[in-house]
Structures are given as structure tokens and as C-alpha cells.
Protein backbone atom coordinates (compact mmCIF):
# COMPACT_ATOMS: atom_id res chain seq x y z
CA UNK A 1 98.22 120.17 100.51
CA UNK A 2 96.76 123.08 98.26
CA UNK A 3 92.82 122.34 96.79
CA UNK A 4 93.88 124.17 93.04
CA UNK A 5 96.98 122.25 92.09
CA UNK A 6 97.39 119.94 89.02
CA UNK A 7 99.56 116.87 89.45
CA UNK A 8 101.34 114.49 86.55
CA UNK A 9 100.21 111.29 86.48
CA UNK A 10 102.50 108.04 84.69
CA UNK A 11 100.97 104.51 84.49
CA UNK A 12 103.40 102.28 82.86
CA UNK A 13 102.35 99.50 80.80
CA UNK A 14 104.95 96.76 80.09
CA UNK A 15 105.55 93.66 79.03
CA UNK A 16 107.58 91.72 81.65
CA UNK A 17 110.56 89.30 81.05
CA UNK A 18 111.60 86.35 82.97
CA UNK A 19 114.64 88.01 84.12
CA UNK A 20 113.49 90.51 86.93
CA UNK A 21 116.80 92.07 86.84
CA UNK A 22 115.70 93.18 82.88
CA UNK A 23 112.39 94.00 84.04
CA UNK A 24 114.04 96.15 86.58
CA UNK A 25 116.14 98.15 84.28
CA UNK A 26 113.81 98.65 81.72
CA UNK A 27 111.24 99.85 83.96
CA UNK A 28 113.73 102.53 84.66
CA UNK A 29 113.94 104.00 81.26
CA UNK A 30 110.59 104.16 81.34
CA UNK A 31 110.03 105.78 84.86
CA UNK A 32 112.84 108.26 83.96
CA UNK A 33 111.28 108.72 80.24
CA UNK A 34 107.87 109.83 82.15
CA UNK A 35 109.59 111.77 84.30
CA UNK A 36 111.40 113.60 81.73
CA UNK A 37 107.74 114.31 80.32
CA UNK A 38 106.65 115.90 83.43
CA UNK A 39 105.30 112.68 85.68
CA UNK A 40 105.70 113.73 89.09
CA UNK A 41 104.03 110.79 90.37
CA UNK A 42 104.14 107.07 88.52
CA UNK A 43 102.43 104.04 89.56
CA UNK A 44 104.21 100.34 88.08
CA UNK A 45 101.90 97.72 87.58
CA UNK A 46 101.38 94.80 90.06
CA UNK A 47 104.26 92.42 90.75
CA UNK A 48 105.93 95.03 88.00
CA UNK A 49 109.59 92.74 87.95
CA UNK A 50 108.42 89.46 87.82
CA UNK A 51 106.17 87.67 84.89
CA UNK A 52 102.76 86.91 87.04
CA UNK A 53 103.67 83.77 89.43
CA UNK A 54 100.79 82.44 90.04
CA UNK A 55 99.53 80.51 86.73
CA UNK A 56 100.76 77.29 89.01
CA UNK A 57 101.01 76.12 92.69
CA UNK A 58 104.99 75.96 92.24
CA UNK A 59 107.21 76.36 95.34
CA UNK A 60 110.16 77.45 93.41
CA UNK A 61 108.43 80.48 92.77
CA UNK A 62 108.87 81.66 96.00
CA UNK A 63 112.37 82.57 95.28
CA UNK A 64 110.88 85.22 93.06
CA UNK A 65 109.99 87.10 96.23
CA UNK A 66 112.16 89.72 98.21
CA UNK A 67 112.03 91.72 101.26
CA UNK A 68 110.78 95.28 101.66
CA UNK A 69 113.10 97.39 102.27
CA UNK A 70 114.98 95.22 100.04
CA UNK A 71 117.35 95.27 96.75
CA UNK A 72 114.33 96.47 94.55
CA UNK A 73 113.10 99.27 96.80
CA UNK A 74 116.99 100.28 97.67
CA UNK A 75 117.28 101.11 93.56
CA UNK A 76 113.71 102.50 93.01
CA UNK A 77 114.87 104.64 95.98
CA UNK A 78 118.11 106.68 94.16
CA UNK A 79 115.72 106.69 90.67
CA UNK A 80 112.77 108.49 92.99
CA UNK A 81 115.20 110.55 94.66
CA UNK A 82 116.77 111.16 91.07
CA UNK A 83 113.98 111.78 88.78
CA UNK A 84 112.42 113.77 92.15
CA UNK A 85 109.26 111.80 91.44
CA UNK A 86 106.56 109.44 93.68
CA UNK A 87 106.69 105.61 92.77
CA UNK A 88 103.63 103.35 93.58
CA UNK A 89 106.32 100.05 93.52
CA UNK A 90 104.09 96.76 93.42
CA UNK A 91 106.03 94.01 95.07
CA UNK A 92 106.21 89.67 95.65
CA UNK A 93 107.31 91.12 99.26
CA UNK A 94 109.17 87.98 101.73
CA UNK A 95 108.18 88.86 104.98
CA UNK A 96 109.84 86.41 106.50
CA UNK A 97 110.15 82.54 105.97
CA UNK A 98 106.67 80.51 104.98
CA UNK A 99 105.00 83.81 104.76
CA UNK A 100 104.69 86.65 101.98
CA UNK A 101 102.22 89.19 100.62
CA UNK A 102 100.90 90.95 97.60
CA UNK A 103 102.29 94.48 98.51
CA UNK A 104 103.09 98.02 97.01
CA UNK A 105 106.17 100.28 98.36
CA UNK A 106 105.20 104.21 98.08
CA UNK A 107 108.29 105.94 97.57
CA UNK A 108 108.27 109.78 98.27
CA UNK A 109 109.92 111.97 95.74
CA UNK A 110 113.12 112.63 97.90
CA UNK A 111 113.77 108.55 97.83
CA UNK A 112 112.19 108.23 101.18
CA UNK A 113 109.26 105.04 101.81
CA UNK A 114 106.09 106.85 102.40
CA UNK A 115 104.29 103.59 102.97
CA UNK A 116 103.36 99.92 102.82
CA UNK A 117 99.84 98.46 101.38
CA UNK A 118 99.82 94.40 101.16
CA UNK A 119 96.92 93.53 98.91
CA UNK A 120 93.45 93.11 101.21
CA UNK A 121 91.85 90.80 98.82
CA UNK A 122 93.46 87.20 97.64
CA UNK A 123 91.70 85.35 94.46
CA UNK A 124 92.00 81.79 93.80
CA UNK A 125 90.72 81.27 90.24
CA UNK A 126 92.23 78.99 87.24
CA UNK A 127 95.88 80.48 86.85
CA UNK A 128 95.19 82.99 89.44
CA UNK A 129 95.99 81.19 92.34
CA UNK A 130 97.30 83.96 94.58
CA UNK A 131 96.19 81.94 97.53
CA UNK A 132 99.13 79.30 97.57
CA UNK A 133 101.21 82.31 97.63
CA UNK A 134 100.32 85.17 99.45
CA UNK A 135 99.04 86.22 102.83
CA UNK A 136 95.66 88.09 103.00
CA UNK A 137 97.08 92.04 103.79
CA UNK A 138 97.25 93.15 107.74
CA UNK A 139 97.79 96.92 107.59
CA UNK A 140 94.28 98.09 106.52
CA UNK A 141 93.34 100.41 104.09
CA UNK A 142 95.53 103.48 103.99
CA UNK A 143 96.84 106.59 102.36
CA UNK A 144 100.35 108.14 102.18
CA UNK A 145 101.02 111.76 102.10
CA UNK A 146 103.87 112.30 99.59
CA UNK A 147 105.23 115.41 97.98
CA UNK A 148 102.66 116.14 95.47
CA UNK A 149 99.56 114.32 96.81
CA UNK A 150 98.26 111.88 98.91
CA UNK A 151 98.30 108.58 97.46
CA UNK A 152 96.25 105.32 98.28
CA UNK A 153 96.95 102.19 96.78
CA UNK A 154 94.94 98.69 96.54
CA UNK A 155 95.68 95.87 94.25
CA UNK A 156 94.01 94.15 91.39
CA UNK A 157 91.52 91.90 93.02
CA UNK A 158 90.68 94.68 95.59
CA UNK A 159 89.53 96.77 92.65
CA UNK A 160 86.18 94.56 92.79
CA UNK A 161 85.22 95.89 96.02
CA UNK A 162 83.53 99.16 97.14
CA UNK A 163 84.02 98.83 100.40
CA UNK A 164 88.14 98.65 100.05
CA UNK A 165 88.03 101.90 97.50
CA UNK A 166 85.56 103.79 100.21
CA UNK A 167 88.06 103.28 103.11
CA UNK A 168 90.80 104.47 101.42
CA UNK A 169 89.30 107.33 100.24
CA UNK A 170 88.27 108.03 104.22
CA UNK A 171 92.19 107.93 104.72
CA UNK A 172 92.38 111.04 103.29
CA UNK A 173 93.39 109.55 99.15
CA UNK A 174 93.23 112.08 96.39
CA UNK A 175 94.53 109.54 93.74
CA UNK A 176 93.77 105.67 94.44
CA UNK A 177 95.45 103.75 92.10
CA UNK A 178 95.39 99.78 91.28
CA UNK A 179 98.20 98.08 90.17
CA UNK A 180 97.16 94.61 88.34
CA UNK A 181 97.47 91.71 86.46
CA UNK A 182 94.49 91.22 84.95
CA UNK A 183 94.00 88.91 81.40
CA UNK A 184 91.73 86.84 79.41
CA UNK A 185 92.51 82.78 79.95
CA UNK A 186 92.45 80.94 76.82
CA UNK A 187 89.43 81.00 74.97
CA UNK A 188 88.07 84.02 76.29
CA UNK A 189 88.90 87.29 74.66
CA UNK A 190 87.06 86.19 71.54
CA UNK A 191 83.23 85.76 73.18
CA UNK A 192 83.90 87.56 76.62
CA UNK A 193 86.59 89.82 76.35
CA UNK A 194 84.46 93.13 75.79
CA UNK A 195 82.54 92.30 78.50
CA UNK A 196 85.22 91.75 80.72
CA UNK A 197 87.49 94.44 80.11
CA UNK A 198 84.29 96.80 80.31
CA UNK A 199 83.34 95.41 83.75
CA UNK A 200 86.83 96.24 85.08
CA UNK A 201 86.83 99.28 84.03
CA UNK A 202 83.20 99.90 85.23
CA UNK A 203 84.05 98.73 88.85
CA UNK A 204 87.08 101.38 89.06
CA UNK A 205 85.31 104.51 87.36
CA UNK A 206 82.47 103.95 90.02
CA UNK A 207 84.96 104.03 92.71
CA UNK A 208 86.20 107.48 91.45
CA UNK A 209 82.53 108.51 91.23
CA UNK A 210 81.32 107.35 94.66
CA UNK A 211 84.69 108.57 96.48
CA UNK A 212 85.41 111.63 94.29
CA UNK A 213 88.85 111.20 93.52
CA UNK A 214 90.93 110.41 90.51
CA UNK A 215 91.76 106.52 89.92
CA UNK A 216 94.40 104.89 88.42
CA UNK A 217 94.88 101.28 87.51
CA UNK A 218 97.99 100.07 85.37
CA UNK A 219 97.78 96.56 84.08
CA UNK A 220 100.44 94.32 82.64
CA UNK A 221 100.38 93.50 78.98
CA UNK A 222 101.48 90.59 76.99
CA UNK A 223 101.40 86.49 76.47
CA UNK A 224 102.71 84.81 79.76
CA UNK A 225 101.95 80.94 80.02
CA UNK A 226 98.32 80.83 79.20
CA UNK A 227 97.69 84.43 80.13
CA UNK A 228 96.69 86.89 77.61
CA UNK A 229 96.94 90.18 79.76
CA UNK A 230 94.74 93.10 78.33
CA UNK A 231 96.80 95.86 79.30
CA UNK A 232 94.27 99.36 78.87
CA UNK A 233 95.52 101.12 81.53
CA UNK A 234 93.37 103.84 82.29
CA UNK A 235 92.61 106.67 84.48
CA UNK A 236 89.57 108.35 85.57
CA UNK A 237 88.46 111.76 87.03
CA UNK A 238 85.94 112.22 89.81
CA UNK A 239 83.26 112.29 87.80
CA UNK A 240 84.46 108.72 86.23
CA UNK A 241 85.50 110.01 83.05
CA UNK A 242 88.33 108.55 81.09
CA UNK A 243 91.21 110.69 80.74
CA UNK A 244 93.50 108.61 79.34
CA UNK A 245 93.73 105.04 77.87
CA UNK A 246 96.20 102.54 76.76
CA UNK A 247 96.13 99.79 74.42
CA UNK A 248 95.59 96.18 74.56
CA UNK A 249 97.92 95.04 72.76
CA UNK A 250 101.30 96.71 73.58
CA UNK A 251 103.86 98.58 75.62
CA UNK A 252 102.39 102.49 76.82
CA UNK A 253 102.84 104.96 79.18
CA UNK A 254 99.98 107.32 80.54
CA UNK A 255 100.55 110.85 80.98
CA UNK A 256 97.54 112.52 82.85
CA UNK A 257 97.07 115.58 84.30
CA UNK A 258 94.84 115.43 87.28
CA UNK A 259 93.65 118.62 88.81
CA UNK A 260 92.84 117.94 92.87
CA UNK A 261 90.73 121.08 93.05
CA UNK A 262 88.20 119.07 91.56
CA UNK A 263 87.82 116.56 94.72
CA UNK A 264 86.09 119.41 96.35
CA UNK A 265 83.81 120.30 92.99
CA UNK A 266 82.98 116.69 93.09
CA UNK A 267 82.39 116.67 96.49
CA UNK A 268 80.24 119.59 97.51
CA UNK A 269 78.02 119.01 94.04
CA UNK A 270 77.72 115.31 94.98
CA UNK A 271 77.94 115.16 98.52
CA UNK A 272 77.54 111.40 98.87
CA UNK A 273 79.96 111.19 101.99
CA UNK A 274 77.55 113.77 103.78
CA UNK A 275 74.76 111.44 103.02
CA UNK A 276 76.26 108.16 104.36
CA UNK A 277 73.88 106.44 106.90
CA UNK A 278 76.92 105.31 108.99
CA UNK A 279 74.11 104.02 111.62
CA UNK A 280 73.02 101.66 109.33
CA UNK A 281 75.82 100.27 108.11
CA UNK A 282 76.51 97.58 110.86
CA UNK A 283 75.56 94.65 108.59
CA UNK A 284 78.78 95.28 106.49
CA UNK A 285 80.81 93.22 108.90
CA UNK A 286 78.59 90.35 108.39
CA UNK A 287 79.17 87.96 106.14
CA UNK A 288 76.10 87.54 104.64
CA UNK A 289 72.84 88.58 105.94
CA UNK A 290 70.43 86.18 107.63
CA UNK A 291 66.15 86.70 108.63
């Protein structure tokens, strides 16, 4: 992988449907629209076909949930191989009965699966509660070489912590990118909503400082149930500037042009993994630290 080359970034911002077979298709146009506009590599948001499933502990909503490889991949497949573009594919992946993860498909621009990330981190918060549903993650923190970089993934809740963003970018990531579902509950854009939307955004522009790399993180937009979902989609350099924002309020695809030679710039003017007192860093597998 060449240091001077610029890649093309989509985020795709959507409303979602209760049909995921609608969500499916329109997501289509869209990844085939930002192809068509030079995206070589496009990142859906989390759980991209389904509305968000956890607002309730239902076990009907398990249906929602599919295997990976699976009917979803299969067609994301021919449209990757088609549009000769990388898709960061967040899934509601059924790994087998009584037990199913958060999880993103990487699909290489010749339709191949790069790789598999299941989400690390599992909230449990009013209407977010992920932990009735999914399975904390098993394969780690990684990054997947694909045709036109290499790509790390985490998702939503994972976004929170440095720790997840900093191992990924030790895998070797040149764009990390965070698919979510992130909103404001009832009652809350209108006192906190500011401040919440500029803490999330905070958290993931510090990642892309600390790690030099570029981040990513489309979100979901829309009413579902009690969920007001923010949307601004954003993504951010190295240096954690903004390149590129979406609304809150609607529909939007991100075009950015990210230029990888700037992970070394970054890097060798800010040399922060050079610096890293790995010797001291023991206490991070504790839980909490104790006299």
C-alpha cells in the first residue's frame, strides 16, 4: 500500500424502514450513486437494514437477525464486485441459535469478505438495550487490507473508548470507521442535545488525533419509536479536523477525499506511538485501580 495516494470516502446517512428488504434496495441506489461519484470505499451505518431493535427486550426481534455469509452479504457481494468498491456492511449477525452479535462484514472491491468485526463494547441504557440481544465481540480488534486501504472498523458504543480505537490503529488501520445508532431519547435534544452530539464527535476526532488516521462514523437518521437519531455523519483527518459533515435532520451521503500520505505527516510530527510507555501500561487490564 503506497504512502501518497488519495482514497474516496462514502458515509451514507439514511433513514431506515421497517421492511429490511426496502432498506436493502435503497441502500443500493445510494451505494451505487456514491460510487458513480467516485467512492471507492463506503461505510453503511450500524444495523444499516433494520430500524434499531433494541428500544425493547422483545424476542421476536430476533428474527430480524441473519447469518454472515448470509442473504445480505451474498447481494452486497455482486453490488461491491459491481460498483468495484469496499463496503463496511454493519450487520444483526445469527451466529447460531440463542446467540448473535453486533457485527460489520468488510467486503473487498472484487466482492470478496475481507473481514469480520462483532462490536467489542455492549450498552444497556433506556432503549438501548443491546445487552438482551447481542454477544460481547470475540475476534479482537482488527484491520482488513482491501483494495484501496486498510480498513478497521468498531461500532457505536466502542467509539467511547480509547483503548478499542488505539488497538485498531496497531493493526495496521489507515481509516477506522464507526458505524452507529446514536439519538437523543425524548426530552433531550432541546437542553442536552448540543452537548451530546459535541461529545460524540469529540471522542472520535481524538481518536484520529491520538492514532493518526482518518475516522469515519455514519449514524442513522430519523424518528424510530422514541428515538430521535441525530444523524451528522462526519469524518475527520489526522489532525481531527472535520472534513465533511452531514445534517441532523435528513437523508446525506459523504464524499471525502482522504489522502493516506498524511498518516506518516501526522505521525513523524506527532510521534505519540514512539512515546508510548508500553512498560507502564499493565494497569489497563485491571478493572479499576486499587492502593
Amino acid at each position: 500500500m503506497g504512502t501518497d495516494k488519495n482514497v474516496q470516502v462514502g458515509l451514507i446517512q439514511m433513514v431506515c424502514g421497517t421492511d429490511p428488504a426496502v432498506n436493502l434496495e435503497r441502500t443500493i441506489q445510494q451505494i451505487r450513486v456514491a460510487a458513480a461519484n467516485g467512492a471507492q470505499v463506503i461505510c453503511l451505518q450500524e444495523v444499516f437494514n433494520t430500524q434499531y431493535p433494541c428500544q425493547v427486550e422483545d424476542h421476536a426481534r430476533f428474527e430480524l437477525a441473519e447469518p454472515i455469509p448470509g442473504p445480505t452479504t451474498t447481494a452486497l457481494q455482486k453490488i461491491a464486485k459491481e460498483c468495484g468498491v469496499v463496503i463496511v456492511v454493519p450487520l444483526f449477525e445469527k451466529r447460531t441459535h440463542g446467540l448473535y452479535h453486533n457485527s460489520a462484514v468488510i467486503l473487498d472491491a472484487d466482492g470478496s469478505i475481507a473481514g469480520l468485526y462483532r462490536k467489542m463494547h455492549i450498552p444497556d441504557d433506556p432503549l438501548y438495550y443491546e445487552k438482551f440481544y447481542f454477544a460481547p465481540g470475540d475476534l479482537g480488534f482488527l484491520a482488513f487490507q482491501t483494495k484501496f486501504a486498510k480498513v478497521g472498523v468498531c461500532i457505536c458504543w466502542d467509539q467511547w473508548y480509547p483503548e478499542a480505537a488505539r488497538l485498531t490503529a496497531m493493526k495496521g488501520a489507515e481509516l477506522l470507521f464507526y458505524p452507529t445508532a446514536i439519538g437523543w431519547i425524548p426530552g433531550e435534544r432541546d437542553v442536552y442535545g448540543e452537548s451530546q452530539y459535541s461529545a460524540w464527535q469529540t471522542m472520535m476526532r481524538s481518536h484520529a488525533i491520538a492514532n493518526g488516521l482518518f475516522v469515519g462514523a455514519p449514524n442513522r437518521v430519523g424518528l424510530e419509536g422514541e428515538i430521535q437519531f441525530w444523524g451528522g455523519s462526519f469524518m475527520a483527518d489526522p489532525y481531527g479536523n472535520v472534513l465533511a459533515k452531514a445534517t441532523h435532520d435528513g437523508e446525506a451521503t459523504l464524499h471525502v477525499s482522504c489522502d493516506l500520505s498524511l498518516l506518516n505527516t501526522a505521525r513523524t510530527h506527532w510521534p505519540f506511538f514512539r512515546d508510548r510507555r508500553i512498560d507502564a501500561f499493565g494497569d489497563l487490564q485491571r478493572r479499576w485501580c486499587e492502593h
